[in-house]
C-alpha atoms as a PDB file:
ATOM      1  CA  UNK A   1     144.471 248.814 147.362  1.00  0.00           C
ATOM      2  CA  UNK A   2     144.820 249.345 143.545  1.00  0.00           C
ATOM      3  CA  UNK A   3     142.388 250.613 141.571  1.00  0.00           C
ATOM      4  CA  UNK A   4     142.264 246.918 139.534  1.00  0.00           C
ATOM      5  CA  UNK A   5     141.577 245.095 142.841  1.00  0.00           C
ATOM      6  CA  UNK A   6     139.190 247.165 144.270  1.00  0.00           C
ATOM      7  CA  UNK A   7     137.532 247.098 140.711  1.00  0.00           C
ATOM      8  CA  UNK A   8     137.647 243.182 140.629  1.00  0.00           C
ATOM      9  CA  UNK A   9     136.004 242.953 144.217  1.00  0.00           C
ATOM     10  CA  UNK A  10     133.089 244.863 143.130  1.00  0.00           C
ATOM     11  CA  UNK A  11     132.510 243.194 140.181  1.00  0.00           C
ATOM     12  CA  UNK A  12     132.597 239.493 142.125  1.00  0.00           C
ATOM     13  CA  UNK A  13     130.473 240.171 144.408  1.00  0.00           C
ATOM     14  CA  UNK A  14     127.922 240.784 141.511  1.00  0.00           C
ATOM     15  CA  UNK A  15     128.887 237.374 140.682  1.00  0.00           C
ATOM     16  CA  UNK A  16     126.013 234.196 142.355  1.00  0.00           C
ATOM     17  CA  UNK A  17     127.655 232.171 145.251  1.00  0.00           C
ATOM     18  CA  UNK A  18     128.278 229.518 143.082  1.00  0.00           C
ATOM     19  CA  UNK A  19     130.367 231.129 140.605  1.00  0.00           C
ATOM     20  CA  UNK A  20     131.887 232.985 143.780  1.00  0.00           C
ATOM     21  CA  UNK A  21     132.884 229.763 145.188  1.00  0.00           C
ATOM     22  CA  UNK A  22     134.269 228.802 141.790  1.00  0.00           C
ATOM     23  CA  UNK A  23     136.708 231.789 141.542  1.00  0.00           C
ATOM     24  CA  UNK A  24     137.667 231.705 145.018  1.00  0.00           C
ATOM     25  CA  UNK A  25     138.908 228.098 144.606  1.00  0.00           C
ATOM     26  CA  UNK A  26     140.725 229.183 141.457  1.00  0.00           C
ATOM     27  CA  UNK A  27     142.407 232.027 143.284  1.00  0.00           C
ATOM     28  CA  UNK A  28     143.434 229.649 146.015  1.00  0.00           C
ATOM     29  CA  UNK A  29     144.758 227.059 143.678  1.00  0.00           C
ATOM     30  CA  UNK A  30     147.137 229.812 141.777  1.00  0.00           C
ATOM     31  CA  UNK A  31     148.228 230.435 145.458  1.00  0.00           C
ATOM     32  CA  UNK A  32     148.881 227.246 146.629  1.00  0.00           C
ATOM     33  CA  UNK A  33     148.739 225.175 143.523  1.00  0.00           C
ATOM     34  CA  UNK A  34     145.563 222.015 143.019  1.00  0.00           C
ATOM     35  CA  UNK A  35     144.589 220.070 145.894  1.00  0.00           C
ATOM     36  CA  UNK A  36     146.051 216.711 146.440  1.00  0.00           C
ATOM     37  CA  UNK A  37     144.437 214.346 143.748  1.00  0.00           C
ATOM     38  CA  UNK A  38     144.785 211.697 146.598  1.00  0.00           C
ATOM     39  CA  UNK A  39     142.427 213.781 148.647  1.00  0.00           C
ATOM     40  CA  UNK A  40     138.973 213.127 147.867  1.00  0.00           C
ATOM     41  CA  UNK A  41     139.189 209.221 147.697  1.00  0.00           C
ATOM     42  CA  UNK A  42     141.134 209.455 151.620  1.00  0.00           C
ATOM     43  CA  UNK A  43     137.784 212.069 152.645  1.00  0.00           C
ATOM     44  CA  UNK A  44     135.945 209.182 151.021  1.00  0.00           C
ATOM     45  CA  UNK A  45     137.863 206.351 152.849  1.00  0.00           C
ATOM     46  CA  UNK A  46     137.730 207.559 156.251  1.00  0.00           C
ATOM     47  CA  UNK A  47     133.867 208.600 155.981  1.00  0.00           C
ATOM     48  CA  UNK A  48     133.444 205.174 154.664  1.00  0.00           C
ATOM     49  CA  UNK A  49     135.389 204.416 158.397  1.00  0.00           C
ATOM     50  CA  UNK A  50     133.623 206.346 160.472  1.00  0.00           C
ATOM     51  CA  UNK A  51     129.653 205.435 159.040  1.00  0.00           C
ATOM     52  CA  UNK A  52     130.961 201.964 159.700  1.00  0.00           C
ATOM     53  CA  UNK A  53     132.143 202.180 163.481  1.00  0.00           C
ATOM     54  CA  UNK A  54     128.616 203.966 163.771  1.00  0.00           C
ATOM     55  CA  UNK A  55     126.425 201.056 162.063  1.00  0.00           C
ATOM     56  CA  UNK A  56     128.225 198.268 164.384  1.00  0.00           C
ATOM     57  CA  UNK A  57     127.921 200.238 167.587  1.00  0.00           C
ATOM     58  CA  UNK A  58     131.542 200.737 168.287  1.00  0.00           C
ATOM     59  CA  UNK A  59     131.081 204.338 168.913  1.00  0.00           C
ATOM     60  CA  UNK A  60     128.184 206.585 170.360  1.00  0.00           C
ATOM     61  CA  UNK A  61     127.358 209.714 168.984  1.00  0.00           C
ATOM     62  CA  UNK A  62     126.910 212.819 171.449  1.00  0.00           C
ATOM     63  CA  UNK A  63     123.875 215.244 170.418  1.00  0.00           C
ATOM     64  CA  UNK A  64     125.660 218.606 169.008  1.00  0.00           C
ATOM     65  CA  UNK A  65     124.213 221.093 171.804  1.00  0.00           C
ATOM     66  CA  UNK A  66     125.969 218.248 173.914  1.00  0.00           C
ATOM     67  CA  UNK A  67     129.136 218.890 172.551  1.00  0.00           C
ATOM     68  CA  UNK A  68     129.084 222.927 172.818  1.00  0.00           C
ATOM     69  CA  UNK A  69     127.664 222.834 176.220  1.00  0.00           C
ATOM     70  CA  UNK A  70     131.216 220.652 177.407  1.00  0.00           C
ATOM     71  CA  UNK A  71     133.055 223.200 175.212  1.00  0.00           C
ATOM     72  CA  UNK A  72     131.849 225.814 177.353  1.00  0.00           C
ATOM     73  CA  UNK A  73     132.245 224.328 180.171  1.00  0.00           C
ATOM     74  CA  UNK A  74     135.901 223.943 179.216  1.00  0.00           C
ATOM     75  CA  UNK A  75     136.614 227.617 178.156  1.00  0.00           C
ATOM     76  CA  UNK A  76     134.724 229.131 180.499  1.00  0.00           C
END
């Protein structure tokens, strides 16, 4: 590791998590370039979907320690 990383490491994790989070999202956008502007409004559609199937019934909800117990079950 080069001296310049391993400086730049120390000095963000001095940083808060929020400014953390901030510079890890800009690192990962000079990587892979800006997330797809379509993105948020789709995550907003399909929540929109899914609270809706809830509030008429059309699907039941299965208590989380539910759900791990049959994952278990499955890899075990």
């Amino acid at each position: 590791m080069s001296n310049v990383l391993a400086e730049l490491k120390d000095r963000a994790s001095l940083l808060p998590e929020a400014e953390r989070a901030e510079l890890a999202l800009s690192l990962i956008e000079s990587h892979d370039g800006p997330a797809d502007a379509d993105v948020d409004e789709s995550w907003r559609l399909e929540i929109e979907r899914r609270v809706g199937e809830i509030a008429r019934g059309e699907i039941s909800l299965i208590p989380g320690d539910e759900v791990f117990t049959r994952l278990r079950r499955r890899l075990g």
